[in-house]
PDB file of N, CA and C in Angstrom:
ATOM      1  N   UNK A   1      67.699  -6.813  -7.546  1.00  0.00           N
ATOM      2  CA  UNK A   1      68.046  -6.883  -6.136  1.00  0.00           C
ATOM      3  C   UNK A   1      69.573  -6.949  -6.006  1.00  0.00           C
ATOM      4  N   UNK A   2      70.046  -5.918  -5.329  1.00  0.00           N
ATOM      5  CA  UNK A   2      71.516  -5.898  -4.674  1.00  0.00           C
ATOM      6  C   UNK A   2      71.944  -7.450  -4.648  1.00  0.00           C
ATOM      7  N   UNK A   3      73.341  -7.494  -4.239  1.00  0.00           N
ATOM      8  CA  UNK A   3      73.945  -8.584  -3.633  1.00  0.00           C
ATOM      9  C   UNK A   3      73.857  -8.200  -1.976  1.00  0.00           C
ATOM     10  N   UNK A   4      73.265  -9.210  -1.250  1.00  0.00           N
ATOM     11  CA  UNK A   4      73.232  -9.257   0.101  1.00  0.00           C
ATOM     12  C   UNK A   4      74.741  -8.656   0.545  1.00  0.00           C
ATOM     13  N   UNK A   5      75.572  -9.081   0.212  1.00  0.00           N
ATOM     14  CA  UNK A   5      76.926  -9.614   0.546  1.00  0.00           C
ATOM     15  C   UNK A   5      77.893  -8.073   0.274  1.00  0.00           C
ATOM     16  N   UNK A   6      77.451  -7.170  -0.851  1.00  0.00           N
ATOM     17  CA  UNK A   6      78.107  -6.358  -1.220  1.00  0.00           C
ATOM     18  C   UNK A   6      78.624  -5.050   0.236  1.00  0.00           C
ATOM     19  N   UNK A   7      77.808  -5.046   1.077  1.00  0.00           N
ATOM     20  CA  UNK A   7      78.175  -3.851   1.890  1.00  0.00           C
ATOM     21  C   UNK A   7      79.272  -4.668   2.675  1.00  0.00           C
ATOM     22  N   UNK A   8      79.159  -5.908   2.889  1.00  0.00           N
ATOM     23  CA  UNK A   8      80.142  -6.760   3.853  1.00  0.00           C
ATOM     24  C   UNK A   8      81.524  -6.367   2.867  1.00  0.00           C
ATOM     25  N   UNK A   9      81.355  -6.763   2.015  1.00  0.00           N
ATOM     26  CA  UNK A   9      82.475  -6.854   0.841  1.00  0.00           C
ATOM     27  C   UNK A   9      83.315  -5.330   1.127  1.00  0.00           C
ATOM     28  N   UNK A  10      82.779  -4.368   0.646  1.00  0.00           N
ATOM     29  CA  UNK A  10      82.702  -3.155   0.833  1.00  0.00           C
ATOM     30  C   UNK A  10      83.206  -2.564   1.738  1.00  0.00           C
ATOM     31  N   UNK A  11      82.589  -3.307   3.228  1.00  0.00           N
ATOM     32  CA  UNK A  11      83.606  -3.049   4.469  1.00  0.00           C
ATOM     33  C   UNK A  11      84.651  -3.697   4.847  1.00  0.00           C
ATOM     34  N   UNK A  12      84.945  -4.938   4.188  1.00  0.00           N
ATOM     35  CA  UNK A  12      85.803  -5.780   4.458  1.00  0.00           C
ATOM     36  C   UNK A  12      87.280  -5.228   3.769  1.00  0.00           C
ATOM     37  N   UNK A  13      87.315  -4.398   2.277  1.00  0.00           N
ATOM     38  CA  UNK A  13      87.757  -4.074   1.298  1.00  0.00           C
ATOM     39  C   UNK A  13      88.561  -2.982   2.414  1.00  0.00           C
ATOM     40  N   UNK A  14      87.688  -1.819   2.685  1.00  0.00           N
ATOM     41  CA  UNK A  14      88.193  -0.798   3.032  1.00  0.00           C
ATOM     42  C   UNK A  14      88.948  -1.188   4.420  1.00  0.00           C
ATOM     43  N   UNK A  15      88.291  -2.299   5.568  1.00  0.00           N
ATOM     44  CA  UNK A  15      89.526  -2.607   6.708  1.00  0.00           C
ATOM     45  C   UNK A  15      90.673  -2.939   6.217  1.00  0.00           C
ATOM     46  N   UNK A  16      91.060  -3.723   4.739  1.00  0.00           N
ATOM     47  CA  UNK A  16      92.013  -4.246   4.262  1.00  0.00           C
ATOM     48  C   UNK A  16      92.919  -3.263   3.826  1.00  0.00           C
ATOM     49  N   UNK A  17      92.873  -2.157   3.311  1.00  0.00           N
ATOM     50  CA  UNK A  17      93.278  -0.879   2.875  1.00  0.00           C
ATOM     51  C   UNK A  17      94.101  -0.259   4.065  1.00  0.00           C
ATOM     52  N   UNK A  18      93.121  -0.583   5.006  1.00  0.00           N
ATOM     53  CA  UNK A  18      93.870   0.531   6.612  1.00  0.00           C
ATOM     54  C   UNK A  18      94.346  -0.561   6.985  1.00  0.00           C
ATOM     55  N   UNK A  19      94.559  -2.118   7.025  1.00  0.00           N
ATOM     56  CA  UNK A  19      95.186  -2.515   7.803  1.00  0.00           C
ATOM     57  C   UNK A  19      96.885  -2.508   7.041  1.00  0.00           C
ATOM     58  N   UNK A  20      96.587  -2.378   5.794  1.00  0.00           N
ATOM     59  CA  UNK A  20      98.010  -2.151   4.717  1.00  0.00           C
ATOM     60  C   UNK A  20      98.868  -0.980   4.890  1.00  0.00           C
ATOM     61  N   UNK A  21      97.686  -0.140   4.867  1.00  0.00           N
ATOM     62  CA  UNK A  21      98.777   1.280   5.056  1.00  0.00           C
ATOM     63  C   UNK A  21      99.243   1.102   6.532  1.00  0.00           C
ATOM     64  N   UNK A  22      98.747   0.748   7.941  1.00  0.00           N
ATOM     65  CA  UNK A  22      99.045   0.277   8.988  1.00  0.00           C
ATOM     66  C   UNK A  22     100.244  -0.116   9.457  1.00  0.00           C
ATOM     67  N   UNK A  23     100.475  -1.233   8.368  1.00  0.00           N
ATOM     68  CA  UNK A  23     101.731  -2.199   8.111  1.00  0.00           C
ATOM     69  C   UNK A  23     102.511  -2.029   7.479  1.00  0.00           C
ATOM     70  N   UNK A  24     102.336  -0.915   6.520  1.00  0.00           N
ATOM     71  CA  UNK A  24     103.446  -0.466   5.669  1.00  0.00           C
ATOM     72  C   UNK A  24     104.069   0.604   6.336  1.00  0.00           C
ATOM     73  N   UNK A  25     103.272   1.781   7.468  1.00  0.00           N
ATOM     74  CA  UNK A  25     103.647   2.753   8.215  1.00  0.00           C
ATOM     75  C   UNK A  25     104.478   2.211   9.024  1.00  0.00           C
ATOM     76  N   UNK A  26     104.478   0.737   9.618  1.00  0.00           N
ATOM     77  CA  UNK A  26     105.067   0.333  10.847  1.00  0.00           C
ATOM     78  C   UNK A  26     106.461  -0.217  10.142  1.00  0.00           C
ATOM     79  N   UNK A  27     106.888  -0.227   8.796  1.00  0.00           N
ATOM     80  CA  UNK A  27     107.522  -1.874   8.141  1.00  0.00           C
ATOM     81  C   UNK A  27     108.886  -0.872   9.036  1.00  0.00           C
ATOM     82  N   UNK A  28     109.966  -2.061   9.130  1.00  0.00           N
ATOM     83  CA  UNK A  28     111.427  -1.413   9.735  1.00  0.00           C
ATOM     84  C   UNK A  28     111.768  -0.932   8.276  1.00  0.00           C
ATOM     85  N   UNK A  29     112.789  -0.076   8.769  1.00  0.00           N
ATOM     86  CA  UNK A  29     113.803   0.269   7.429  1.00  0.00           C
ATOM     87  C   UNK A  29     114.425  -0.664   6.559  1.00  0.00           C
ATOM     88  N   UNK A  30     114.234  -0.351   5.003  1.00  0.00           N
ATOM     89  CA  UNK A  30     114.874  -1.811   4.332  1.00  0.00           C
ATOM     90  C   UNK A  30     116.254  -2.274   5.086  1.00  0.00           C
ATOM     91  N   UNK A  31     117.205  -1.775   5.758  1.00  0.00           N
ATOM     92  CA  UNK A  31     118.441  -2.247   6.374  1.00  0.00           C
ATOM     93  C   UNK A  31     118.531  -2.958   7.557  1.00  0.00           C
ATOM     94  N   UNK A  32     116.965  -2.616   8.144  1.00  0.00           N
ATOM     95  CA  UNK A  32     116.767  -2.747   9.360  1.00  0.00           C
ATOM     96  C   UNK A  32     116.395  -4.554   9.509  1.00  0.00           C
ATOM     97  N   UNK A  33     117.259  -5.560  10.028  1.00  0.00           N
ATOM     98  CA  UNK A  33     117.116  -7.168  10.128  1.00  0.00           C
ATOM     99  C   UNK A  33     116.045  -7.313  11.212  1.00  0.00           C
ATOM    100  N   UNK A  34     114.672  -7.950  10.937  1.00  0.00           N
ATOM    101  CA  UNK A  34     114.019  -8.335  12.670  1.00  0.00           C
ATOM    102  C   UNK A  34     113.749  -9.825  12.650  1.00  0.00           C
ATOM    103  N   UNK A  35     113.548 -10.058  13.881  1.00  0.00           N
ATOM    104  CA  UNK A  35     114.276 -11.422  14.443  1.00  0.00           C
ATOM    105  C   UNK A  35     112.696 -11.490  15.693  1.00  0.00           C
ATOM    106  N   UNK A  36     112.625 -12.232  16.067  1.00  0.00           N
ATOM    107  CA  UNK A  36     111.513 -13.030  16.511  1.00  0.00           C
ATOM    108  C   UNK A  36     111.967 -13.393  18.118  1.00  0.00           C
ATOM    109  N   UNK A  37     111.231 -12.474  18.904  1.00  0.00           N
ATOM    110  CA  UNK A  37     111.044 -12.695  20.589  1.00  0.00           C
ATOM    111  C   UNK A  37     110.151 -13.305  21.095  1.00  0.00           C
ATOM    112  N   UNK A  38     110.832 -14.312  21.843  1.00  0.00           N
ATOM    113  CA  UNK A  38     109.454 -15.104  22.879  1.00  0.00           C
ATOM    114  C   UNK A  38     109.379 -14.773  24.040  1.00  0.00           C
ATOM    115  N   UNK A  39     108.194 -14.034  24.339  1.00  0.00           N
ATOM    116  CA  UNK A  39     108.185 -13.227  25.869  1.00  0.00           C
ATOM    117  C   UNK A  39     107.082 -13.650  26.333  1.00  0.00           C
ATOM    118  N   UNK A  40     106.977 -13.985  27.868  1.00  0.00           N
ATOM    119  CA  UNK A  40     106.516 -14.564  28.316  1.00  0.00           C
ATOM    120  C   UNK A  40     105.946 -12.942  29.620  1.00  0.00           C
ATOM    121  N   UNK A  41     104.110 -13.012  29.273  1.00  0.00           N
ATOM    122  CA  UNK A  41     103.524 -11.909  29.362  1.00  0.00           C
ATOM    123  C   UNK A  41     102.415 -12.673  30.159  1.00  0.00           C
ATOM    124  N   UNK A  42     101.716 -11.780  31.508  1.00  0.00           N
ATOM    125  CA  UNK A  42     100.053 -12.036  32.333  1.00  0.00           C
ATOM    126  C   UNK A  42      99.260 -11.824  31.202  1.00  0.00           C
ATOM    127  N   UNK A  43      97.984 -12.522  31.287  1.00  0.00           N
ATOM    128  CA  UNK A  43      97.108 -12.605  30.513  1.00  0.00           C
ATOM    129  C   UNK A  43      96.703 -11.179  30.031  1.00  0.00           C
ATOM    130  N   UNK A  44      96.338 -10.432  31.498  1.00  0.00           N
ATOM    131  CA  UNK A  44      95.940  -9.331  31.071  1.00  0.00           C
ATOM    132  C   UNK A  44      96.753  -8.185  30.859  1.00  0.00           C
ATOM    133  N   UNK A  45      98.021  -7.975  30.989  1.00  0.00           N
ATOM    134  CA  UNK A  45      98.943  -7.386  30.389  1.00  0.00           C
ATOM    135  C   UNK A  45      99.273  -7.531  28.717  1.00  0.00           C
ATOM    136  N   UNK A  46      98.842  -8.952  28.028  1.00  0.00           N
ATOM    137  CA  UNK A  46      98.624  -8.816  26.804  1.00  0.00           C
ATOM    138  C   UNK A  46      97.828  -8.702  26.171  1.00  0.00           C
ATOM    139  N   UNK A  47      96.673  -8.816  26.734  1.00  0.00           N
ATOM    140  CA  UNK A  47      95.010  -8.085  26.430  1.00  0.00           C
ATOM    141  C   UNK A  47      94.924  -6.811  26.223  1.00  0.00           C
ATOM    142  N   UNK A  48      95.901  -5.774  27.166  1.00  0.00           N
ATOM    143  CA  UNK A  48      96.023  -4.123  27.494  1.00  0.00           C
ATOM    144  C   UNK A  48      97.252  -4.294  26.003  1.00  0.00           C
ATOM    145  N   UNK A  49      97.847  -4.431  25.658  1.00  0.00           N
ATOM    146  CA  UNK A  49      98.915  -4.633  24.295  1.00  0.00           C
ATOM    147  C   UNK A  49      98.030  -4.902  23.474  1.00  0.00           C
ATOM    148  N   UNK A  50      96.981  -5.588  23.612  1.00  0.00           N
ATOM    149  CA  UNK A  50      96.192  -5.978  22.354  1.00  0.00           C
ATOM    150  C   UNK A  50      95.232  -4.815  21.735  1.00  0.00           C
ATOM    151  N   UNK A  51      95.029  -4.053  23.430  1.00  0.00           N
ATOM    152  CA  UNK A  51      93.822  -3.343  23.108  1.00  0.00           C
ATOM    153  C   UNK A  51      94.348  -2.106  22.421  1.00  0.00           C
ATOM    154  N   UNK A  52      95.810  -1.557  22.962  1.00  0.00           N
ATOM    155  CA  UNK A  52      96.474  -0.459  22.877  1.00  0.00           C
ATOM    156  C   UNK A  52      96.862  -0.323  21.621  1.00  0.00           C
ATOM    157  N   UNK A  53      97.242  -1.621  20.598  1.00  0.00           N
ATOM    158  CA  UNK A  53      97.682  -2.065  19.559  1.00  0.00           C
ATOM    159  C   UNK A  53      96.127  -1.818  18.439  1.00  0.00           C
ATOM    160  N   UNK A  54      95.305  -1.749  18.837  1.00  0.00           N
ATOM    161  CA  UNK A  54      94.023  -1.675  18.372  1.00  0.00           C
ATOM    162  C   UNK A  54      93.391  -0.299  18.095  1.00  0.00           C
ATOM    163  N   UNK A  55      93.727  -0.149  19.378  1.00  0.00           N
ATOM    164  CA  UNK A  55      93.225   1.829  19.447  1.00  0.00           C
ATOM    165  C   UNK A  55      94.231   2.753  18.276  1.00  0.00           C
ATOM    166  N   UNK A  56      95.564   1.903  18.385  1.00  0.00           N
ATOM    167  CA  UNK A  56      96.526   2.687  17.638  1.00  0.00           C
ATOM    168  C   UNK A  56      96.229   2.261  15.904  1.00  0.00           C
ATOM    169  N   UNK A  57      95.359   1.227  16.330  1.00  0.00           N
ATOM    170  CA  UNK A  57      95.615   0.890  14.649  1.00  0.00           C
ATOM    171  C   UNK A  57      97.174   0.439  14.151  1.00  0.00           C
ATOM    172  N   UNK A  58      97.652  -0.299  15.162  1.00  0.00           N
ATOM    173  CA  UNK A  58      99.168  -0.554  14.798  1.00  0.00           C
ATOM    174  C   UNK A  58      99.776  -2.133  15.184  1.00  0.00           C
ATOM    175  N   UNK A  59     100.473  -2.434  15.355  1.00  0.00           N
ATOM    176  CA  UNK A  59     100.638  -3.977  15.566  1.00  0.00           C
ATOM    177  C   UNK A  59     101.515  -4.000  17.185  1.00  0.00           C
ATOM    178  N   UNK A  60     101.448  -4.880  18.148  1.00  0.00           N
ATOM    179  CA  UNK A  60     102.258  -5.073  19.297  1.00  0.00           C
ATOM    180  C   UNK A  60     103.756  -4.919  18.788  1.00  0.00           C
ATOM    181  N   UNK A  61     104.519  -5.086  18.132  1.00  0.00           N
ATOM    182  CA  UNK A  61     105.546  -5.096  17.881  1.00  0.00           C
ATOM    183  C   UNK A  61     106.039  -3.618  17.405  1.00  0.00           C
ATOM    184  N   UNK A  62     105.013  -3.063  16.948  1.00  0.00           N
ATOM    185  CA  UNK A  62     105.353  -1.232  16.553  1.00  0.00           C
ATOM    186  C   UNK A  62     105.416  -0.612  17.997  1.00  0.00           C
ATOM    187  N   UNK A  63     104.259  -1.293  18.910  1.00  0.00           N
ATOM    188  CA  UNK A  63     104.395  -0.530  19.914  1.00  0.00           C
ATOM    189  C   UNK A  63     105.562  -0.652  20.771  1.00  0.00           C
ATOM    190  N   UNK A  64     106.194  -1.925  20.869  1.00  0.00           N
ATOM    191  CA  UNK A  64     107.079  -2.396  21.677  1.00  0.00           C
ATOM    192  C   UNK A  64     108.591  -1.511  21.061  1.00  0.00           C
ATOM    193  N   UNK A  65     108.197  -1.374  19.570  1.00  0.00           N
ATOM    194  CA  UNK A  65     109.606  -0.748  18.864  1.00  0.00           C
ATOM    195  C   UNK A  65     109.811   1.088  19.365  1.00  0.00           C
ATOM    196  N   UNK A  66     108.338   1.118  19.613  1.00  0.00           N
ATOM    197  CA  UNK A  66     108.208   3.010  19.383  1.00  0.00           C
ATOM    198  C   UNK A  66     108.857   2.903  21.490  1.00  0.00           C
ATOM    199  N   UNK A  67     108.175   1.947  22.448  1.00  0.00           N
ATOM    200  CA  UNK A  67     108.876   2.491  23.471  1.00  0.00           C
ATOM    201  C   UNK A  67     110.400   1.910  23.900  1.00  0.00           C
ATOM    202  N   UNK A  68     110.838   1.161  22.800  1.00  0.00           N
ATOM    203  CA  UNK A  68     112.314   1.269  22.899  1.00  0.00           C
ATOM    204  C   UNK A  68     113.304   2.313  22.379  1.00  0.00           C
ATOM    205  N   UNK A  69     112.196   2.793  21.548  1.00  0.00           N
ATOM    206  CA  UNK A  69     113.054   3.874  21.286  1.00  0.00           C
ATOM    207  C   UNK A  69     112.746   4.991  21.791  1.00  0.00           C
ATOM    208  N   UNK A  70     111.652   5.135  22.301  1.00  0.00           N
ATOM    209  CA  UNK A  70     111.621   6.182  23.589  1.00  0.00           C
ATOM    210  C   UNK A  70     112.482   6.319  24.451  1.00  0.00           C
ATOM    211  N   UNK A  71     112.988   5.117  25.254  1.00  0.00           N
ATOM    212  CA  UNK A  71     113.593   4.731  26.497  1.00  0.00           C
ATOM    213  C   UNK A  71     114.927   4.297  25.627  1.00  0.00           C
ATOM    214  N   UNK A  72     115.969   3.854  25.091  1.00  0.00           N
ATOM    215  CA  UNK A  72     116.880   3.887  24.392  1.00  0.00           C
ATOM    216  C   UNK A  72     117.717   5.180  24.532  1.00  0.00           C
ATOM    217  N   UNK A  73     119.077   5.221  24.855  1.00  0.00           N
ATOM    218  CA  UNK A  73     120.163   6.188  24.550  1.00  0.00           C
ATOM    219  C   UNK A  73     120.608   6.759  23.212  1.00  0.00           C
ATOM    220  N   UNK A  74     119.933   6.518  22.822  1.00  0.00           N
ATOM    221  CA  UNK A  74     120.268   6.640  20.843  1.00  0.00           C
ATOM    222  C   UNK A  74     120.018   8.058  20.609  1.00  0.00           C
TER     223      UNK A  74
END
């Protein structure tokens, strides 16, 4: 008899994989210093960040980086 546990394992393994490459796609440039914002956000305005951050498979802070640099003069 199988291990009960093995397909959990199995799926748990492979979210861990995508959440790495995820985080390694998002990391700043080695030169690049980041520093820690306290922003003060409506409930459901960070729920819609949470969800958007989810769909993307990416973290709130990638997203917040990708539309500054959208909107940025650079």
């Amino acid at each position: 008899m199988a291990n009960m546990f093995e397909k959990y394992a199995a799926d748990r393994e492979a979210e861990q994989k995508k959440i790495e490459k995820t985080v390694s796609a998002d990391a700043p440039a080695a030169d690049e210093k980041r520093t820690t914002l306290s922003l003060s956000l409506t409930v459901s305005d960070k729920k819609a960040l949470k969800m958007m951050a989810a769909e993307k498979e990416t973290t709130i802070a990638a997203i917040i980086h990708e539309w500054i640099q959208e909107h940025s003069e650079n």
